[in-house]
Every structure is written in structure tokens, then in C-alpha cells.
C-alpha atoms as a PDB file:
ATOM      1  CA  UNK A   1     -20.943  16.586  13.617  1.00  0.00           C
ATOM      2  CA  UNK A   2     -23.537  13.754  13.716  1.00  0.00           C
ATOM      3  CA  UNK A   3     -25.801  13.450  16.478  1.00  0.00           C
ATOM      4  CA  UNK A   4     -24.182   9.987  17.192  1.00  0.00           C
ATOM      5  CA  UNK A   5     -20.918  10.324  16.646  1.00  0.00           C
ATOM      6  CA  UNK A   6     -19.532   9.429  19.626  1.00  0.00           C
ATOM      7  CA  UNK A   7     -21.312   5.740  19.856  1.00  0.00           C
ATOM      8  CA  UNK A   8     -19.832   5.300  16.387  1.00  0.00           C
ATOM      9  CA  UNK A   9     -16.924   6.232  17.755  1.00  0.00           C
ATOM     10  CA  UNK A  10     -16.979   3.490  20.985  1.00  0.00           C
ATOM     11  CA  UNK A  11     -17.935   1.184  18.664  1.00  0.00           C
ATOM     12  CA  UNK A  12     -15.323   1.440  16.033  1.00  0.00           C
ATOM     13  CA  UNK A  13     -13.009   1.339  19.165  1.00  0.00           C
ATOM     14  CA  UNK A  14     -14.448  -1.612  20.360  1.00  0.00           C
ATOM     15  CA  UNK A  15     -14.756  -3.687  16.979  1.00  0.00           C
ATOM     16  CA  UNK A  16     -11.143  -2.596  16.604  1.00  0.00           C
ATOM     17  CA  UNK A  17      -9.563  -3.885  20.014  1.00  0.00           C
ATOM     18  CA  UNK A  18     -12.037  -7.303  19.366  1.00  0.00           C
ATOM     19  CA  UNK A  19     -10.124  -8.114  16.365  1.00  0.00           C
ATOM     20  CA  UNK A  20      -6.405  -7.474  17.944  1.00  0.00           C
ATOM     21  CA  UNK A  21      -7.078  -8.691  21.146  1.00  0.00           C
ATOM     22  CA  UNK A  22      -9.665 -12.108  20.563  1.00  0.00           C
ATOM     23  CA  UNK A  23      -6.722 -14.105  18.801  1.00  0.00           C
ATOM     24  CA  UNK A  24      -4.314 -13.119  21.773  1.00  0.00           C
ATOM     25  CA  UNK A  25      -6.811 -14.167  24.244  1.00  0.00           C
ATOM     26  CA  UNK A  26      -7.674 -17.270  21.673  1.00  0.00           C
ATOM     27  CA  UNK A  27      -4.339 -18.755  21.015  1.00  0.00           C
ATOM     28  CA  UNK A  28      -2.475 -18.913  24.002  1.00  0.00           C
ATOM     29  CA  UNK A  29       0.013 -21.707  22.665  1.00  0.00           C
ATOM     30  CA  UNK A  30       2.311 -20.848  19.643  1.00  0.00           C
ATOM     31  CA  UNK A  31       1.115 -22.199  16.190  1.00  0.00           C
ATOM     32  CA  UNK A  32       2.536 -25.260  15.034  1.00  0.00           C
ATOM     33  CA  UNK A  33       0.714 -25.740  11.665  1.00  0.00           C
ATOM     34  CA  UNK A  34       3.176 -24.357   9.120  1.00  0.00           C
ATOM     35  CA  UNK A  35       0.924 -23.060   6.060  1.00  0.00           C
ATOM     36  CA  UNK A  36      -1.114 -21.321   8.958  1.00  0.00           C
ATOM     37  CA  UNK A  37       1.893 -19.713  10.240  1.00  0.00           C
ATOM     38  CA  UNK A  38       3.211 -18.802   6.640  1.00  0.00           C
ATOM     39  CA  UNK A  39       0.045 -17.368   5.505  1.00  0.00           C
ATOM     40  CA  UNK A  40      -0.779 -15.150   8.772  1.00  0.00           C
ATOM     41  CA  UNK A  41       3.068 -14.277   7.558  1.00  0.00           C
ATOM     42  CA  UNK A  42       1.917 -12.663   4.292  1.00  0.00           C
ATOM     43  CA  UNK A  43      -1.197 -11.268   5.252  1.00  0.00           C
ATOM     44  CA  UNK A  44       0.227  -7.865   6.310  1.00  0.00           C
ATOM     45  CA  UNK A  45       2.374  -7.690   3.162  1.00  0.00           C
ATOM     46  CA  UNK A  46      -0.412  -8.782   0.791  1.00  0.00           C
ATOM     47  CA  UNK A  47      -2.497  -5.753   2.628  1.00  0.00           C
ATOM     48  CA  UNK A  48      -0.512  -3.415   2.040  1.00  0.00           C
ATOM     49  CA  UNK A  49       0.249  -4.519  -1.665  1.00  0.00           C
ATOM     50  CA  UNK A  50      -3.505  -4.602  -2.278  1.00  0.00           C
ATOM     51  CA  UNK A  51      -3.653  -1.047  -1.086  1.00  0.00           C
ATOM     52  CA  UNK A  52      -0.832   0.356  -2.655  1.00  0.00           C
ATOM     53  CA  UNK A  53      -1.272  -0.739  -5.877  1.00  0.00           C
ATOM     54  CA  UNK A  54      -4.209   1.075  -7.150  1.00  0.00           C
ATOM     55  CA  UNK A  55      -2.618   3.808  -5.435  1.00  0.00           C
ATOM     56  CA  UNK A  56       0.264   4.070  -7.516  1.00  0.00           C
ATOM     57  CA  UNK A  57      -1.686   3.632 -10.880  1.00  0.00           C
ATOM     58  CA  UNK A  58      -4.123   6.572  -9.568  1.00  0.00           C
ATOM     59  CA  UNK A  59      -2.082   9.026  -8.025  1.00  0.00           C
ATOM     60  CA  UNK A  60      -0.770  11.465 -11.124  1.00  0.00           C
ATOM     61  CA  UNK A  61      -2.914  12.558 -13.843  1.00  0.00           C
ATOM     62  CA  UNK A  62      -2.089  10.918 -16.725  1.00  0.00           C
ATOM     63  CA  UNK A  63      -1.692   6.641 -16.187  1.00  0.00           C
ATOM     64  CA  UNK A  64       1.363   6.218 -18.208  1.00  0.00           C
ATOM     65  CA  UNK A  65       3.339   8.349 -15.478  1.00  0.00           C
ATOM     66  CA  UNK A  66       1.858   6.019 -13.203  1.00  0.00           C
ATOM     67  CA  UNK A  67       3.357   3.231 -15.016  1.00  0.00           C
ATOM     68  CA  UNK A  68       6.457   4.433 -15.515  1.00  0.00           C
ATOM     69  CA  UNK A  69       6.871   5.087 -11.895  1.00  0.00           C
ATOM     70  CA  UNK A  70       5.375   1.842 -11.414  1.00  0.00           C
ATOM     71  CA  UNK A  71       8.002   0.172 -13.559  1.00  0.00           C
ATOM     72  CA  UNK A  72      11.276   1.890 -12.176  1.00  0.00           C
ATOM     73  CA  UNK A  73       9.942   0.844  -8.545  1.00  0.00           C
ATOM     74  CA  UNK A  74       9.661  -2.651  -9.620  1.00  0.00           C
ATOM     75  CA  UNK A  75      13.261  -2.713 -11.435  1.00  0.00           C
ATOM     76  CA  UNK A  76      14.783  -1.003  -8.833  1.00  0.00           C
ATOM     77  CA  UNK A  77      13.207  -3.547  -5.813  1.00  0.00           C
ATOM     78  CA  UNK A  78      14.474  -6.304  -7.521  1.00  0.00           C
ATOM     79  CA  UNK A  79      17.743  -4.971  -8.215  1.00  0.00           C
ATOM     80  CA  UNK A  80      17.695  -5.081  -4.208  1.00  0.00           C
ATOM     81  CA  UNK A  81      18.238  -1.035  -4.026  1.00  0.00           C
ATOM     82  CA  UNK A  82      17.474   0.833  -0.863  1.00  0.00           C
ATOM     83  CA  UNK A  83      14.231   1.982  -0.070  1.00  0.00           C
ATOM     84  CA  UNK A  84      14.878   5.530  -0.425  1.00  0.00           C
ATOM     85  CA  UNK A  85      16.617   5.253  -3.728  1.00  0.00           C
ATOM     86  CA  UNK A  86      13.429   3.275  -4.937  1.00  0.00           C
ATOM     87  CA  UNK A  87      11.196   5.839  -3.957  1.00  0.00           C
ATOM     88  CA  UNK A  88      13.029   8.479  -4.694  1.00  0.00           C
ATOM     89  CA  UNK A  89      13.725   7.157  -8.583  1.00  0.00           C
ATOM     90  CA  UNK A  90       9.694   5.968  -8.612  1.00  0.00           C
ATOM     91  CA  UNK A  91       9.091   9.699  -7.989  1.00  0.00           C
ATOM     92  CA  UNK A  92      11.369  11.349 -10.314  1.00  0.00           C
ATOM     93  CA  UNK A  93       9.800   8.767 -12.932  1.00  0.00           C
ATOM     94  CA  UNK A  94       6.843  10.320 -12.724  1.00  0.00           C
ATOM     95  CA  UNK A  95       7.433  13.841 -12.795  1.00  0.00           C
ATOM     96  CA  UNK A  96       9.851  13.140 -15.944  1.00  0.00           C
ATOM     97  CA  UNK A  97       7.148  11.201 -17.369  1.00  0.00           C
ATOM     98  CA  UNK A  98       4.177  13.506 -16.287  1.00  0.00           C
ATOM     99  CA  UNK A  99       6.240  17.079 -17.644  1.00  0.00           C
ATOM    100  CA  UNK A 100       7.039  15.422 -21.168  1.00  0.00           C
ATOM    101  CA  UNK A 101       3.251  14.077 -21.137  1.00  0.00           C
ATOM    102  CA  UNK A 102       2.123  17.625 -21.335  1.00  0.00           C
ATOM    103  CA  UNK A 103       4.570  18.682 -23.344  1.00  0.00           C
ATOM    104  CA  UNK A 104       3.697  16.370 -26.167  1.00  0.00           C
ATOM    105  CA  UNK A 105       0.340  16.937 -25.315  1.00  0.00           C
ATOM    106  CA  UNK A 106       0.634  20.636 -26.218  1.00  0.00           C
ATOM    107  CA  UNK A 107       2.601  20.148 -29.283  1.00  0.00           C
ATOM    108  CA  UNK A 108       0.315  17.670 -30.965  1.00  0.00           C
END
């Protein structure tokens, strides 16, 4: 363990309770601007979107797996499924995809 780990530590704390609790103390009236409303909206969805994404496409060996899983996800979202059929499906994609990768790979 580092010699200063635990001032990295307090520090990480503190930078982390700054940026949740300055716009509380900041804004004490509710927002009235509408595109500043909307955006702080999609923030947390476009996070986790940004960080998913290149998570899906590296997560299995080969990238067409990926992309299958990828692709059934997408389908099955917009078909409005739930979210445990859509990850469950996404998942079976890719082990379908990822066992007849190798086998092709071994017979070519």
C-alpha cells in the first residue's frame, strides 16, 4: 500500500462530496430553464451509454459476438421487451455466436 494512501483517499472523498453536494447548496430554487432541465435529464443516461458501449464491443473474444449481442439487445429494446429478456437474449447471442466462431475457426 502507498505511503499516502490514505490522503488520496480523503481527498477522493472530498472531491467526490464537492461535486454532489456544491449544486445542492448552489441551486436552492428549482430550475426553470427547460433545455437546462432536459439536458441535466440525459446526462446520467448518456453516462452510462458512453460506458457501456465499448463495453459490450470488448467483452468476448472475438468482435462479431460482440455485435451480434450488440444487435439482438438493440432489436429487442426497441421491440419494448423486458429487461431481463434483453439481457438474457444479448447473452445467449453471444455465446451462440462465440461457440460457432470457433467452430468455423477450427474447420477452416
Amino acid at each position: 500500500m502507498p505511503e499516502n494512501y490514505y490522503s488520496l483517499l480523503f481527498v477522493m472523498a472530498g472531491v467526490t462530496y464537492l461535486v454532489r453536494m456544491l449544486p445542492l447548496a448552489v441551486l436552492k430554487r428549482r430550475l426553470e430553464n427547460r433545455f437546462v432541465r432536459s439536458l441535466l435529464l440525459y446526462i446520467p443516461y448518456a453516462v452510462l451509454g458512453a460506458m457501456t458501449f465499448p463495453a459490450i464491443l470488448y467483452s468476448t473474444q472475438y468482435m462479431a459476438a460482440a455485435a451480434a449481442g450488440l444487435v439482438v439487445a438493440v432489436v429487442l429494446a426497441l421491440l419494448e421487451k423486458d429487461l431481463l429478456v434483453v439481457a438474457l437474449s444479448a447473452c445467449g447471442a453471444v455465446v451462440i455466436a462465440e461457440a460457432a466462431l470457433r467452430y468455423f475457426g477450427r474447420m477452416g
